[in-house]
C-alpha atoms as a PDB file:
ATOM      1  CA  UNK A   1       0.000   0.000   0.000  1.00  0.00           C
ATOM      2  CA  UNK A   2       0.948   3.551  -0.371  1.00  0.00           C
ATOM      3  CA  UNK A   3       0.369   6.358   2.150  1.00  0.00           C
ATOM      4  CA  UNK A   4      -0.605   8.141  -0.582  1.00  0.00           C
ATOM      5  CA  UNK A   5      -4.117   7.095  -0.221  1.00  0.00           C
ATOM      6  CA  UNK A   6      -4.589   7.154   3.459  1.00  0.00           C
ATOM      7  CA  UNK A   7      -6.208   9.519   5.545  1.00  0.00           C
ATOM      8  CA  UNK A   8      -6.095   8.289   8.942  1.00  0.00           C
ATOM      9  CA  UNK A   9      -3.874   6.115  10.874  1.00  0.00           C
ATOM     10  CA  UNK A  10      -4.103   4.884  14.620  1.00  0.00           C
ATOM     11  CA  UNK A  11      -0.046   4.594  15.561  1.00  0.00           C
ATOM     12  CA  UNK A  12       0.620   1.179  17.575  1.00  0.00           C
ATOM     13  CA  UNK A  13       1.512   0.738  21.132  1.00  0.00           C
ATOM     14  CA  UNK A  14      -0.405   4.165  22.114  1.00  0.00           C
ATOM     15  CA  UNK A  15      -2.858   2.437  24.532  1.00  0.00           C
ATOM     16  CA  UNK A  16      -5.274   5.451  23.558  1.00  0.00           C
ATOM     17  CA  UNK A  17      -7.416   6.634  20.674  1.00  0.00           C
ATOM     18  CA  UNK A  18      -5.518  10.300  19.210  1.00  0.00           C
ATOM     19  CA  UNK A  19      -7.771  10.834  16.231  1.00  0.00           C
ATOM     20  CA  UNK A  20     -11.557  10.379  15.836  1.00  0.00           C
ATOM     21  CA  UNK A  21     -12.817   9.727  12.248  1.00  0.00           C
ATOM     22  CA  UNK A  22     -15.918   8.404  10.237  1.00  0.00           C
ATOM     23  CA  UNK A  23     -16.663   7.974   7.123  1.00  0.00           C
ATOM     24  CA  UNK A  24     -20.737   8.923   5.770  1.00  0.00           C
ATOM     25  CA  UNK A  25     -22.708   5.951   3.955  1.00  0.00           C
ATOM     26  CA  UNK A  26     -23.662   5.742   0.633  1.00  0.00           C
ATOM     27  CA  UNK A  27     -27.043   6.625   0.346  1.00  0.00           C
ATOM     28  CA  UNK A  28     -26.734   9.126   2.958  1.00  0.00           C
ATOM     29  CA  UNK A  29     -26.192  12.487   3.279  1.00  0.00           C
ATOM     30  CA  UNK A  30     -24.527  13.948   6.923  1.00  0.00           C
ATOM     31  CA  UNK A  31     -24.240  17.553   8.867  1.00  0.00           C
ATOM     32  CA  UNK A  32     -21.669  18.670  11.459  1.00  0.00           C
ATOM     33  CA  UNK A  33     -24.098  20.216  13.957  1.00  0.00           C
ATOM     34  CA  UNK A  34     -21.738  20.684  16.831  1.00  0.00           C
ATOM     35  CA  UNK A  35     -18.026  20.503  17.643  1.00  0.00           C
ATOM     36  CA  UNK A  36     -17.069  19.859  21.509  1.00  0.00           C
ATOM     37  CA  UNK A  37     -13.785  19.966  22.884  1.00  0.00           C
ATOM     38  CA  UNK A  38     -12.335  20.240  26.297  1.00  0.00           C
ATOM     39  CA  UNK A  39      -9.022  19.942  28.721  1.00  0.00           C
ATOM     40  CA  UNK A  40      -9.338  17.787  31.625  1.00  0.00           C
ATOM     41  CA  UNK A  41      -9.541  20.189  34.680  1.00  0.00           C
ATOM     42  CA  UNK A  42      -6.886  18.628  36.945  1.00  0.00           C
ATOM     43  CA  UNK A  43      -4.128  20.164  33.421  1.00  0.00           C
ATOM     44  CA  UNK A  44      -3.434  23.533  32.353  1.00  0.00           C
ATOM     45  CA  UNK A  45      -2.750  22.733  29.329  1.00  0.00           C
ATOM     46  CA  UNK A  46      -3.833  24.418  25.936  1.00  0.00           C
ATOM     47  CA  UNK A  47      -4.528  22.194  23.031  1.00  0.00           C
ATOM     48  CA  UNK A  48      -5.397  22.712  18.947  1.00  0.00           C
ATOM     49  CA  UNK A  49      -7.193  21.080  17.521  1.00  0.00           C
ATOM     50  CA  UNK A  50      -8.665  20.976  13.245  1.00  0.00           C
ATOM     51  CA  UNK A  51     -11.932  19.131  11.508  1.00  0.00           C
ATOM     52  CA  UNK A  52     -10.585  17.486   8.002  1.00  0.00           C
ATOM     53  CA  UNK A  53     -13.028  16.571   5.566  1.00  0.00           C
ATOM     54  CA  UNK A  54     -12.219  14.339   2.295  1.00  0.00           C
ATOM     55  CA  UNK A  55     -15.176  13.801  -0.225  1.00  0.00           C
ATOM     56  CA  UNK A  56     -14.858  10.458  -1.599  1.00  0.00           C
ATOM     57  CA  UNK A  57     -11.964  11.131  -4.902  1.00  0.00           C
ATOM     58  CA  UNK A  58     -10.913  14.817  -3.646  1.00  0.00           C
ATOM     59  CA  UNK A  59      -7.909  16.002  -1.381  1.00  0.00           C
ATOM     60  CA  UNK A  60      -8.535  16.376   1.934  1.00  0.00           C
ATOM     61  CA  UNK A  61      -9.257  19.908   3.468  1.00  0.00           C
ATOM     62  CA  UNK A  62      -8.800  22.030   6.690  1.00  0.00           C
ATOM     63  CA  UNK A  63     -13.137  22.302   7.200  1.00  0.00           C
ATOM     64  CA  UNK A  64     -12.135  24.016  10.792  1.00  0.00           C
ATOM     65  CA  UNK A  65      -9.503  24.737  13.826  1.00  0.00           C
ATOM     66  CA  UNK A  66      -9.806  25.618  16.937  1.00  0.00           C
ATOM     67  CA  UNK A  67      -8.801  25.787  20.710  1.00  0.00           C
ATOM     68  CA  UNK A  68      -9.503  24.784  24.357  1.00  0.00           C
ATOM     69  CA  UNK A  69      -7.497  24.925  27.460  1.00  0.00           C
ATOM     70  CA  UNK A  70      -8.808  24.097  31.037  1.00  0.00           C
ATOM     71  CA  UNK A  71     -10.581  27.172  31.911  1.00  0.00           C
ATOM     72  CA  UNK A  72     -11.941  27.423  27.980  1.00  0.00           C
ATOM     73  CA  UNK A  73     -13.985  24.712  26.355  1.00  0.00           C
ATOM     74  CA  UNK A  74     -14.830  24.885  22.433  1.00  0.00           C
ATOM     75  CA  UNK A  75     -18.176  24.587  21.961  1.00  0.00           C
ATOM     76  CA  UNK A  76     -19.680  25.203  18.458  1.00  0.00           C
ATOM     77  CA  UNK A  77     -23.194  24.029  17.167  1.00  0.00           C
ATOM     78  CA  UNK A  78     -23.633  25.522  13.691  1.00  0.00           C
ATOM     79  CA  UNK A  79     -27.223  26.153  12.542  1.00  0.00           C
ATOM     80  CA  UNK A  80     -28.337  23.996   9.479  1.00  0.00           C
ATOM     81  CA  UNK A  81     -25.169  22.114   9.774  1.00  0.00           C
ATOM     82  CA  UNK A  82     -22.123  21.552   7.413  1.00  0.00           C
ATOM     83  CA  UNK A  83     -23.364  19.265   4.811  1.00  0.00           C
ATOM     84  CA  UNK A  84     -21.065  16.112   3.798  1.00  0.00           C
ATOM     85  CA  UNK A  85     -21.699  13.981   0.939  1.00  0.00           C
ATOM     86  CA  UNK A  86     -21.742  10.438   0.891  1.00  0.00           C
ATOM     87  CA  UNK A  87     -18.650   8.442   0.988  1.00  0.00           C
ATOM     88  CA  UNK A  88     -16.706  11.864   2.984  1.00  0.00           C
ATOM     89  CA  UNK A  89     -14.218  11.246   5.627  1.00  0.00           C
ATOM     90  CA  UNK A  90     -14.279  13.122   8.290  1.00  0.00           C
ATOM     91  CA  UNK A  91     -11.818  13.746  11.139  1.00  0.00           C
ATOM     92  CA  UNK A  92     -11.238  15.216  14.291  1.00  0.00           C
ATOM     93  CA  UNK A  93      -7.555  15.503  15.496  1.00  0.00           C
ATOM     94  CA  UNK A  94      -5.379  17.041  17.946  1.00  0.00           C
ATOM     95  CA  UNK A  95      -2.468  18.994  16.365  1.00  0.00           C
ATOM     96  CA  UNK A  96      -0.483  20.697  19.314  1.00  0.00           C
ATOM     97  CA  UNK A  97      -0.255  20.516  23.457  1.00  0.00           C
ATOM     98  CA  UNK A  98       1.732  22.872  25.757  1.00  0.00           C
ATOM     99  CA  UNK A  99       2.159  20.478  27.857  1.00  0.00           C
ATOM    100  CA  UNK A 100       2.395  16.191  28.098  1.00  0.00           C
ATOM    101  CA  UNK A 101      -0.373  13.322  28.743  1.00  0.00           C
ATOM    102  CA  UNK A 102      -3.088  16.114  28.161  1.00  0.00           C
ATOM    103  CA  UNK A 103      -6.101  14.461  28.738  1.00  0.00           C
ATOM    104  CA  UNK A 104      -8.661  15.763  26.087  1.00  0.00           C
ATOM    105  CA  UNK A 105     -12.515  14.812  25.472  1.00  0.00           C
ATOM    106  CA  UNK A 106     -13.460  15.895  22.093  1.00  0.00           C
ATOM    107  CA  UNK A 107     -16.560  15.005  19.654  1.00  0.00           C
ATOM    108  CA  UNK A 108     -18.392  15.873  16.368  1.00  0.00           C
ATOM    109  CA  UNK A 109     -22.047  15.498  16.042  1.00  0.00           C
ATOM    110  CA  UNK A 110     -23.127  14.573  13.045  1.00  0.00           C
ATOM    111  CA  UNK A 111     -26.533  13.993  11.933  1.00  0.00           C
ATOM    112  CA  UNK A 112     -26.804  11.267   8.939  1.00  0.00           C
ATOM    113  CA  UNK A 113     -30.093  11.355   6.815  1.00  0.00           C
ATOM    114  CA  UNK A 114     -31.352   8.849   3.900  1.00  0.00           C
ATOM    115  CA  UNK A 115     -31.171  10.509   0.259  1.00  0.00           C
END
């Protein structure tokens, strides 16, 4: 295989999950309706974090970035939603930390409706 082609990759040994990605179905249609991401309390750390979308036989592409820290969740709900096409990846990853072990909770919601 060639890394050409791939878009996410889980690394081996980490003992946690450091991306979060899914793909919509064919025969569906999806919306982003809310991003979510926050710093554990106990840290002080400040953390970056992007949404990349792929539609199925196109480059990926930065969709949105952001940041939290301890004392500032990201909290986002956009009205109507950002639409994805069937067969689009979509992924939610942590770019930077100022500090180590950063304990992050992070999700998309996306609703996914029948064509």
């Amino acid at each position: 295989t060639t890394t050409s082609v791939v878009f996410a990759a889980m690394p081996a040994l980490s003992n946690h999950t450091q991306i979060a990605c899914d793909t919509i179905p064919v025969g569906r249609r999806g919306f982003i309706r809310g991003i979510h991401l926050q710093v554990a309390k106990a840290q002080t750390s400040v953390i970056e974090a992007t949404i990349w979308v792929r539609p199925t036989g196109q480059p990926p592409y930065l969709s949105s970035s952001f940041s939290a820290s301890n004392d500032s969740e990201f909290d986002n709900n956009y009205y109507g939603g950002i639409p994805l096409e069937a067969l689009t990846d979509v992924c939610l990853r942590v770019v930077s930390s100022t500090g180590n072990a950063t304990k992050v909770l992070g999700h998309v919601d996306i609703v996914i409706v029948e064509l």
